[in-house]
N, C-alpha and C. Protein backbone atom coordinates (compact mmCIF):
# COMPACT_ATOMS: atom_id res chain seq x y z
N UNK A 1 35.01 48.36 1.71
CA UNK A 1 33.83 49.08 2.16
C UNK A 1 33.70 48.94 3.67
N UNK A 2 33.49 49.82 4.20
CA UNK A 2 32.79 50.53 5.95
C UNK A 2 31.86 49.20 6.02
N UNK A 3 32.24 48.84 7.55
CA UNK A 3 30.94 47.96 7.38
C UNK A 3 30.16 48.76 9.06
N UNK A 4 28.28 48.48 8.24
CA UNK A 4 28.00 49.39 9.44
C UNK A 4 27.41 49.21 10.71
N UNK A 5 27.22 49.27 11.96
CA UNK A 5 27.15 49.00 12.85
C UNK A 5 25.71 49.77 13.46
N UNK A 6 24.68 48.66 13.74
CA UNK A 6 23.41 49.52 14.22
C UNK A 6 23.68 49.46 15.36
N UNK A 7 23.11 50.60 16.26
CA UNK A 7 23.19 50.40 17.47
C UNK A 7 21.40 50.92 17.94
N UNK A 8 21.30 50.08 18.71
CA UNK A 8 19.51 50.20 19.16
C UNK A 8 19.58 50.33 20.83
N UNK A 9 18.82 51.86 20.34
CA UNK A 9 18.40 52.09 22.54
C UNK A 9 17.26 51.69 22.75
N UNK A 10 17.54 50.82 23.84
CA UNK A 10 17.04 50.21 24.40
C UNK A 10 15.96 49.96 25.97
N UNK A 11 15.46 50.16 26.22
CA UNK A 11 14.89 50.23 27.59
C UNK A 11 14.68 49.23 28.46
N UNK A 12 15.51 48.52 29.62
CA UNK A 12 15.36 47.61 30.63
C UNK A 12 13.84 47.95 31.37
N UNK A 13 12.84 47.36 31.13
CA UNK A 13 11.32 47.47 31.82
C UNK A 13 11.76 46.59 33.03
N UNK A 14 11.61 46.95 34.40
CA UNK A 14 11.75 45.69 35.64
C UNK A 14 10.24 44.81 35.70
N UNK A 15 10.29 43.69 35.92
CA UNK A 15 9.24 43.07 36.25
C UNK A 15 9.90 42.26 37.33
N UNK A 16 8.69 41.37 38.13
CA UNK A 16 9.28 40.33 39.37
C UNK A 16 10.31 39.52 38.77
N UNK A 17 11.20 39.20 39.04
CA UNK A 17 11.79 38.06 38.43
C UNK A 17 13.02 38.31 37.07
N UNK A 18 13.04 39.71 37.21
CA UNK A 18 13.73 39.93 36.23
C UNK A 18 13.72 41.06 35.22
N UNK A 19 13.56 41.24 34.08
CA UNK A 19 13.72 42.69 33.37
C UNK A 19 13.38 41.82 31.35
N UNK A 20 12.54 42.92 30.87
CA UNK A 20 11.74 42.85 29.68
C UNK A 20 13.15 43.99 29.03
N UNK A 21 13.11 43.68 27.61
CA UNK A 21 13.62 44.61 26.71
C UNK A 21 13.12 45.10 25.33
N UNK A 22 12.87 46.44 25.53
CA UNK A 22 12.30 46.91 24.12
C UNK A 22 12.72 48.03 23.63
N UNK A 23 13.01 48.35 22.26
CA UNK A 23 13.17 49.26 21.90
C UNK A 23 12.63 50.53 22.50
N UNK A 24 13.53 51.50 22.79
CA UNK A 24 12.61 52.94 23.24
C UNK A 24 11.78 53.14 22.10
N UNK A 25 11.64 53.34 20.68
CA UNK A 25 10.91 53.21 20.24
C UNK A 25 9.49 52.42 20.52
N UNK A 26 9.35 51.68 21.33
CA UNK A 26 8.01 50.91 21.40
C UNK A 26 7.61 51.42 23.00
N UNK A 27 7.90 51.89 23.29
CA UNK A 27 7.95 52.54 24.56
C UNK A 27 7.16 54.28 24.39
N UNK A 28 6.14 54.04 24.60
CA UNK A 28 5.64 55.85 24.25
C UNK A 28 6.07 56.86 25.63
N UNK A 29 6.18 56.08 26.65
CA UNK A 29 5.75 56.72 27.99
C UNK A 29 5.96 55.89 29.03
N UNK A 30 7.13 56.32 30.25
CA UNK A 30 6.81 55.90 31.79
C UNK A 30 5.99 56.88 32.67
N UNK A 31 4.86 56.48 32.75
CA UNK A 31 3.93 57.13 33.74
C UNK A 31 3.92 56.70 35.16
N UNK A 32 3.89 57.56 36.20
CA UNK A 32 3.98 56.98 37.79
C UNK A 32 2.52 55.86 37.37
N UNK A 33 2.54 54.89 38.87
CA UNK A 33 1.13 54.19 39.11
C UNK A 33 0.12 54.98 39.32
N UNK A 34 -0.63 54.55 38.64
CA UNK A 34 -2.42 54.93 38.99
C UNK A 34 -3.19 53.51 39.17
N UNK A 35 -3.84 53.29 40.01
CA UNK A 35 -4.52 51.69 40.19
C UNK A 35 -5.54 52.46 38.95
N UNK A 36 -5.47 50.83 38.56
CA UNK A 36 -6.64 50.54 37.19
C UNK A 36 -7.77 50.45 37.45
N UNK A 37 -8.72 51.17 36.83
CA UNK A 37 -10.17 50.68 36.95
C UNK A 37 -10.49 49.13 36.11
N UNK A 38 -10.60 49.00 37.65
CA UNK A 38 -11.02 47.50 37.43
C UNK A 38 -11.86 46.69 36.54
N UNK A 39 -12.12 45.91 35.14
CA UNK A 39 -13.22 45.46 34.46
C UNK A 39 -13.83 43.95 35.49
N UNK A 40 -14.89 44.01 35.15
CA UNK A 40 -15.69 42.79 35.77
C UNK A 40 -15.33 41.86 34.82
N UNK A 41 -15.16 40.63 35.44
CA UNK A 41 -14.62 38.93 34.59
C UNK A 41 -13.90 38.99 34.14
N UNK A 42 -12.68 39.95 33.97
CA UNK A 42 -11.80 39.73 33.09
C UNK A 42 -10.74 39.11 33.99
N UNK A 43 -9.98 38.38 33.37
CA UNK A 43 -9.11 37.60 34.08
C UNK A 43 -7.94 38.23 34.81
N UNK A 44 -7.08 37.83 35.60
CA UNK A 44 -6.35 38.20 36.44
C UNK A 44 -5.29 39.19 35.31
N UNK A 45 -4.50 38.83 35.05
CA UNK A 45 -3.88 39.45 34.57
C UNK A 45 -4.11 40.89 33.53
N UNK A 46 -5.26 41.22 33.77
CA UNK A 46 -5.74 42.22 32.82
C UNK A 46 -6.22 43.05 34.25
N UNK A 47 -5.25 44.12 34.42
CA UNK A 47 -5.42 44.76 36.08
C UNK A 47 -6.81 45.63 35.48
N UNK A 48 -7.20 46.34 34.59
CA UNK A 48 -7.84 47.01 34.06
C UNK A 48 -7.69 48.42 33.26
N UNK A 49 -8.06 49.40 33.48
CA UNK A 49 -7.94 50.68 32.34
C UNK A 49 -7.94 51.63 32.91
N UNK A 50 -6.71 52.68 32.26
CA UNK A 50 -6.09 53.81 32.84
C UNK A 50 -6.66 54.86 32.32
N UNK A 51 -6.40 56.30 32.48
CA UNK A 51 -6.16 57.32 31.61
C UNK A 51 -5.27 58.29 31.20
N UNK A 52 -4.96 57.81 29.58
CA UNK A 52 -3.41 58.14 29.47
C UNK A 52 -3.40 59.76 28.07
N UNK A 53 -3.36 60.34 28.35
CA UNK A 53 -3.58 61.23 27.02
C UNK A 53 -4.78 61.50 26.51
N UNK A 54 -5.99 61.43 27.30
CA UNK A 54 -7.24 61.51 26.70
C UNK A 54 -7.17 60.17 26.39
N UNK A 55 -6.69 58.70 26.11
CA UNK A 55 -6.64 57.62 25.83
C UNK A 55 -7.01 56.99 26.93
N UNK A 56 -8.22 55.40 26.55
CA UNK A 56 -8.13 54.50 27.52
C UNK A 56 -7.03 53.82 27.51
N UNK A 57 -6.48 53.56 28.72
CA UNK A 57 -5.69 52.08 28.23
C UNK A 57 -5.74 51.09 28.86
N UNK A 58 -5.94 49.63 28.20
CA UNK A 58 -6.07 48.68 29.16
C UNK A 58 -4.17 48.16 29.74
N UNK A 59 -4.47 47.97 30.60
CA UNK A 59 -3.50 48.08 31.85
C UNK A 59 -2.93 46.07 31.93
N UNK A 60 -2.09 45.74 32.33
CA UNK A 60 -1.57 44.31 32.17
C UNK A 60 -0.32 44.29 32.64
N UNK A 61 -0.74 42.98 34.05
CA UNK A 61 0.79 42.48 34.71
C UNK A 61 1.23 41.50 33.91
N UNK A 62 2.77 41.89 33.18
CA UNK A 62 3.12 40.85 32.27
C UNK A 62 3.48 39.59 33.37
N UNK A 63 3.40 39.38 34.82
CA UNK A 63 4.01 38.11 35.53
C UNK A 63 3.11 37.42 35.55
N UNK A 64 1.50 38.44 35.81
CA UNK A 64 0.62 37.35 35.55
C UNK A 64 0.29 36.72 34.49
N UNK A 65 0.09 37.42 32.64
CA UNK A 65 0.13 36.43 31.42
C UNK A 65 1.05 35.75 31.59
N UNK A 66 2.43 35.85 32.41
CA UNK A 66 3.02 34.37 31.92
C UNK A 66 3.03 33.56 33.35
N UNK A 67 1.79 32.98 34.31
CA UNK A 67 1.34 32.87 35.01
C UNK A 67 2.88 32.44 36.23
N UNK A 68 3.53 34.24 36.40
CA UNK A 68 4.50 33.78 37.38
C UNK A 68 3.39 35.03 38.27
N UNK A 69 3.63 34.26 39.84
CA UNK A 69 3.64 35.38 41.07
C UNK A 69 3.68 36.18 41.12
N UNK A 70 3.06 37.70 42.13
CA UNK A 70 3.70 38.74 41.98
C UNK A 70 4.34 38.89 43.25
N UNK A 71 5.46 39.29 43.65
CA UNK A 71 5.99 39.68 45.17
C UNK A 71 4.54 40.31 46.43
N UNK A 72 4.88 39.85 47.43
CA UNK A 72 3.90 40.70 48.48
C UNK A 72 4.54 42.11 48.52
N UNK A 73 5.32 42.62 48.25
CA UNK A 73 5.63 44.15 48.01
C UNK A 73 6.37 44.22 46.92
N UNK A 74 5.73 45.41 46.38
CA UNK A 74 6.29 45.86 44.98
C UNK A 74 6.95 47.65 45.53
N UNK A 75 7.86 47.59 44.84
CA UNK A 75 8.70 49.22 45.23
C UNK A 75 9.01 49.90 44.10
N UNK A 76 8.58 51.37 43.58
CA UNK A 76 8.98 52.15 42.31
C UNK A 76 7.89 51.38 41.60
N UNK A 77 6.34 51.22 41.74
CA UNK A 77 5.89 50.78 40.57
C UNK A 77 5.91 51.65 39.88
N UNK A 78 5.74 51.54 38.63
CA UNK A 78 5.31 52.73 37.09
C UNK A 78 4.60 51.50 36.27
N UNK A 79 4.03 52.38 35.29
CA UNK A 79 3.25 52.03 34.37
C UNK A 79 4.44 52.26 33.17
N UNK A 80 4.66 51.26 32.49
CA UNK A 80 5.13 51.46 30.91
C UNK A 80 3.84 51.54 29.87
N UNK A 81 4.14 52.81 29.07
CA UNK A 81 3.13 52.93 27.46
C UNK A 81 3.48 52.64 26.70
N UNK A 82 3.18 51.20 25.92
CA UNK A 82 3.74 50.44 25.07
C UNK A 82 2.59 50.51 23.52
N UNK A 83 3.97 51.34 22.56
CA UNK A 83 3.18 51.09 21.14
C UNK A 83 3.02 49.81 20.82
N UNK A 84 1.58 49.53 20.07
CA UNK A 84 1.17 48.50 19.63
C UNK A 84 2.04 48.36 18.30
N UNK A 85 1.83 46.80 17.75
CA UNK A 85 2.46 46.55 16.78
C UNK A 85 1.90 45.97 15.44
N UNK A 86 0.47 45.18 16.15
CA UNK A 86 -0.10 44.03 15.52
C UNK A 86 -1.44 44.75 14.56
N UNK A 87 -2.21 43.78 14.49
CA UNK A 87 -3.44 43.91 13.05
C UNK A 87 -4.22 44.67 14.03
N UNK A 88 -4.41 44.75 14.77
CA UNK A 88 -5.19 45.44 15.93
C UNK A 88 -5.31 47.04 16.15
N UNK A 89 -3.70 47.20 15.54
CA UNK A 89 -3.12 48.93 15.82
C UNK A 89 -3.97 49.88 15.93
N UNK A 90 -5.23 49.96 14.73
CA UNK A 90 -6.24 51.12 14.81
C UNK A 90 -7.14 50.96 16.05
N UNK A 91 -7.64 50.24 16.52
CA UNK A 91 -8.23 49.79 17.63
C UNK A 91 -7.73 50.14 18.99
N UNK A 92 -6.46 49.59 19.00
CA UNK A 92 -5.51 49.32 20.23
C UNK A 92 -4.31 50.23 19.83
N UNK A 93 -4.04 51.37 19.55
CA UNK A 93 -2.54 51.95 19.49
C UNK A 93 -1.71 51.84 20.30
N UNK A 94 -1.99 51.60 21.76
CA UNK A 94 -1.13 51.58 23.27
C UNK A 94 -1.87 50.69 24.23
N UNK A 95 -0.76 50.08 25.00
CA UNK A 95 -1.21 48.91 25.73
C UNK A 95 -0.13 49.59 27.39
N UNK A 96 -0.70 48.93 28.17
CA UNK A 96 0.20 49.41 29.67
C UNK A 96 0.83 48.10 30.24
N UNK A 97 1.93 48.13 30.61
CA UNK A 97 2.44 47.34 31.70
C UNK A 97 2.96 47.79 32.90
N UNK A 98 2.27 46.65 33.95
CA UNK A 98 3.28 47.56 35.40
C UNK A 98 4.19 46.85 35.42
N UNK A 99 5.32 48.00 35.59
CA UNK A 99 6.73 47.86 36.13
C UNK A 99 7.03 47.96 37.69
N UNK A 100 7.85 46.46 37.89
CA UNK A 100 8.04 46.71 38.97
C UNK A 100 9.22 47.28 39.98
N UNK A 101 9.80 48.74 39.38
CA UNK A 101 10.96 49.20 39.64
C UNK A 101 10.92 50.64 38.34
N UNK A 102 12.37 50.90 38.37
CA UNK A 102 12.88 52.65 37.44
C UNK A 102 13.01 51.88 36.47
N UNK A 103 12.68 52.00 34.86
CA UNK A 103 12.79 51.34 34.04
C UNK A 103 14.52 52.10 33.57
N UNK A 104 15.38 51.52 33.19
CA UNK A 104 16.66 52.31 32.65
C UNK A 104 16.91 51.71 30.98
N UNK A 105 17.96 53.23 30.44
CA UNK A 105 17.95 52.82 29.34
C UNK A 105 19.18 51.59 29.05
N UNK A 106 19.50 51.19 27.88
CA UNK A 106 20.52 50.95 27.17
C UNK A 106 20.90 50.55 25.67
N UNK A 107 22.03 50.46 25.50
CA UNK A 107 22.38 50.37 23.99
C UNK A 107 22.65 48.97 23.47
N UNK A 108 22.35 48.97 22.44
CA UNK A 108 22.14 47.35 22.06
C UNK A 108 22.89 47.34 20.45
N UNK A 109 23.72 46.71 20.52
CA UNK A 109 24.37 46.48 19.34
C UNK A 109 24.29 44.40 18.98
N UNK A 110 24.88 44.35 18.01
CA UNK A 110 24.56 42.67 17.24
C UNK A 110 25.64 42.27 17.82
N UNK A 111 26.87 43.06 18.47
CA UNK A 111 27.76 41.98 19.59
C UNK A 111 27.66 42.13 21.14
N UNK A 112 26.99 42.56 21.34
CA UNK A 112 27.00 42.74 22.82
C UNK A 112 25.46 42.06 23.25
N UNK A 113 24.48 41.49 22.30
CA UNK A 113 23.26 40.54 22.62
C UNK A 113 23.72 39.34 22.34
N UNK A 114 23.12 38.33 23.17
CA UNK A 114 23.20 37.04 22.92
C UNK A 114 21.79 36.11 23.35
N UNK A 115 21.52 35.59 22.58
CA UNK A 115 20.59 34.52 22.80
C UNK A 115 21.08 33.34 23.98
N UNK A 116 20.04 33.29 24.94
CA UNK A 116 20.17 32.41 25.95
C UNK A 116 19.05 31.24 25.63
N UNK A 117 19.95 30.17 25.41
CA UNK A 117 19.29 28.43 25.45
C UNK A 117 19.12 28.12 26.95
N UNK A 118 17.82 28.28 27.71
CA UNK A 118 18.18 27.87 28.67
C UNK A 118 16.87 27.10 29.01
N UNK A 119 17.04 26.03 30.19
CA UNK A 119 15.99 24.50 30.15
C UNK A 119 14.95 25.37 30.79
N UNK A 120 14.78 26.32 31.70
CA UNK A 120 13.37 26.80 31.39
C UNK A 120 13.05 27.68 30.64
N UNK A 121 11.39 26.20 30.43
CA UNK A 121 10.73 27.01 29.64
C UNK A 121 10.30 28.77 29.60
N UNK A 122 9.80 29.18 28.29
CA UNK A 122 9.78 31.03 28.57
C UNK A 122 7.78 30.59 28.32
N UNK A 123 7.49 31.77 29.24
CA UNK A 123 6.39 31.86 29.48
C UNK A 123 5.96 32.39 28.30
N UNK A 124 4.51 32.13 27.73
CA UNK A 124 3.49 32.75 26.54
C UNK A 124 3.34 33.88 26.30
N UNK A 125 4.13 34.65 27.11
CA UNK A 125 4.51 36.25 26.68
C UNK A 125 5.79 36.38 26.47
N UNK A 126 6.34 35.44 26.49
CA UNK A 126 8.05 35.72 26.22
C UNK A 126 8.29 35.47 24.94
N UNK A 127 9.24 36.15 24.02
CA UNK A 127 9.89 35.94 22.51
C UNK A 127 11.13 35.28 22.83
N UNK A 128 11.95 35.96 23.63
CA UNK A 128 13.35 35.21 23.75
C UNK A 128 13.68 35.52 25.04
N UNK A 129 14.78 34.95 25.68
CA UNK A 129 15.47 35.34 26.54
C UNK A 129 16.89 35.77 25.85
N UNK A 130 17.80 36.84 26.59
CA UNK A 130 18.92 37.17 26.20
C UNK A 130 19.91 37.57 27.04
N UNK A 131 21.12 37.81 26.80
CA UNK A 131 21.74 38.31 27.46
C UNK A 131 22.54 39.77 26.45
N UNK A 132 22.45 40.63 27.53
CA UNK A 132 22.82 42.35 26.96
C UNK A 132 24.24 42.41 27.97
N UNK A 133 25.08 42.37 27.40
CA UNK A 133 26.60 42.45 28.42
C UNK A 133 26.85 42.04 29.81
N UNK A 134 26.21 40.75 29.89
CA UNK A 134 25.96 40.42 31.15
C UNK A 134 24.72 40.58 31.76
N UNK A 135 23.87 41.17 31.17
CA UNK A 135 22.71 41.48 32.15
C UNK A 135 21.46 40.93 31.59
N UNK A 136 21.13 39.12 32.02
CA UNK A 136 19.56 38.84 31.74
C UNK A 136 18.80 39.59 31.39
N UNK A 137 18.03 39.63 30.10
CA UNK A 137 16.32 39.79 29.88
C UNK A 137 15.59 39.26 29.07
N UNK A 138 14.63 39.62 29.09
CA UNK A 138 13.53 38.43 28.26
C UNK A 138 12.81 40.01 26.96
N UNK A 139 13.21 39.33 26.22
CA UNK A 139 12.05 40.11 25.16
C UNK A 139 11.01 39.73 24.65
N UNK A 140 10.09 40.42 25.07
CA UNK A 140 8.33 40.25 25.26
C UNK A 140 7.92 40.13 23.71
N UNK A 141 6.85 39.15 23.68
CA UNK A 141 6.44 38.73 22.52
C UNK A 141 5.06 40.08 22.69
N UNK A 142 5.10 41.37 22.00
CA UNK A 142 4.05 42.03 22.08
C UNK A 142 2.67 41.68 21.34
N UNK A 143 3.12 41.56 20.39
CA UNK A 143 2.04 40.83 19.72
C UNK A 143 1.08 39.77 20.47
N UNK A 144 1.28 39.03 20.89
CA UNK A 144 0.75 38.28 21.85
C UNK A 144 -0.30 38.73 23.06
N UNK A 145 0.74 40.11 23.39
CA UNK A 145 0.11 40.20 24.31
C UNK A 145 -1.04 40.91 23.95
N UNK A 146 -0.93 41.78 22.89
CA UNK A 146 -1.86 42.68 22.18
C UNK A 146 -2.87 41.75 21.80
N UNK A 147 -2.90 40.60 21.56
CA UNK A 147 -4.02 38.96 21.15
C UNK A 147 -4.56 39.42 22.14
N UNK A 148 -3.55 38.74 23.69
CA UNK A 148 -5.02 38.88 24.34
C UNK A 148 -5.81 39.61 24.97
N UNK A 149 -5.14 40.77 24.87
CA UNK A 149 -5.97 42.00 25.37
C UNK A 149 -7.11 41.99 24.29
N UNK A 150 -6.93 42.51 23.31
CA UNK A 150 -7.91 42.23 22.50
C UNK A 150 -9.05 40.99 22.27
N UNK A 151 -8.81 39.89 22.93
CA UNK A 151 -9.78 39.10 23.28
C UNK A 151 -10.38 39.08 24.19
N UNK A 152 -9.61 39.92 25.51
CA UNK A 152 -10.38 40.06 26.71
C UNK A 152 -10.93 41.96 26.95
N UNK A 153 -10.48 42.17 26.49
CA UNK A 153 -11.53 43.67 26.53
C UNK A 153 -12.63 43.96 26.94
N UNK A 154 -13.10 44.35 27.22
CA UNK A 154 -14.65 44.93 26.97
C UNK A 154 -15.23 45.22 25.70
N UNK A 155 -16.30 45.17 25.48
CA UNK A 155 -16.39 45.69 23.49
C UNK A 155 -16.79 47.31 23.66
């Protein structure tokens, strides 16, 4: 018997420090930047809320949930539209991240990923780190991040 071979496209998201990976599937939309309307008290990392499709969306630097820096200049920002995943979905269908760069695609097969063991720690938005044919990335724990948007919202 054929044995069969998935292959999953993939999308390199840039952030400071490196590059996020997610299925194009979880990916609705790269939209240019629009600065976020800002919410009052909400914590740093929650830049605030866009308008995407007749949709609000709340807006989020993934460097700040995993409390890294952001560069004093950022170049090619975009906004990524990220399908939700979690118990939240009816509520929250789409969440935003800024990218800091052209997000590009690629193909992802079960031999060309590898899990990276490495001594630093991954920040509270990270699922794994990996390697895709040589090329570092971290795959984002969405769920998570969808927690805390949803805890920090506005009602």
């Amino acid at each position: 018997m054929e044995e069969s071979i998935s292959i999953l496209s993939s999308l390199y998201l840039p952030v400071a420090g490196g590059s996020l990976v997610l299925p194009n599937v979880s990916v609705a939309e790269i939209v240019d930047y629009q600065t976020p309307e800002t919410i009052p008290d909400a914590p740093e990392w929650f830049l605030g809320t866009i308008r995407w499709r007749g949709v609000t969306l709340p807006v989020v630097s993934y460097e700040q949930l995993n409390n890294t820096p952001l560069p004093d200049s950022l170049n090619n920002t975009r906004i990524a539209v990220i399908n939700t995943i979690g118990k939240d979905h009816a509520s929250l269908p789409f969440f935003a991240i800024v990218t800091q760069g052209i997000p590009r695609q690629t193909k992802i097969d079960q031999d060309n990923i590898k899990e990276i063991e490495d001594e630093k720690e991954l920040g509270p938005a990270d699922l794994m780190k990996v390697s895709i044919m040589g090329d570092e990335a971290v795959i984002p724990n969405v769920e998570y991040v969808e927690n805390m948007i949803v805890q920090h919202r506005p009602a």
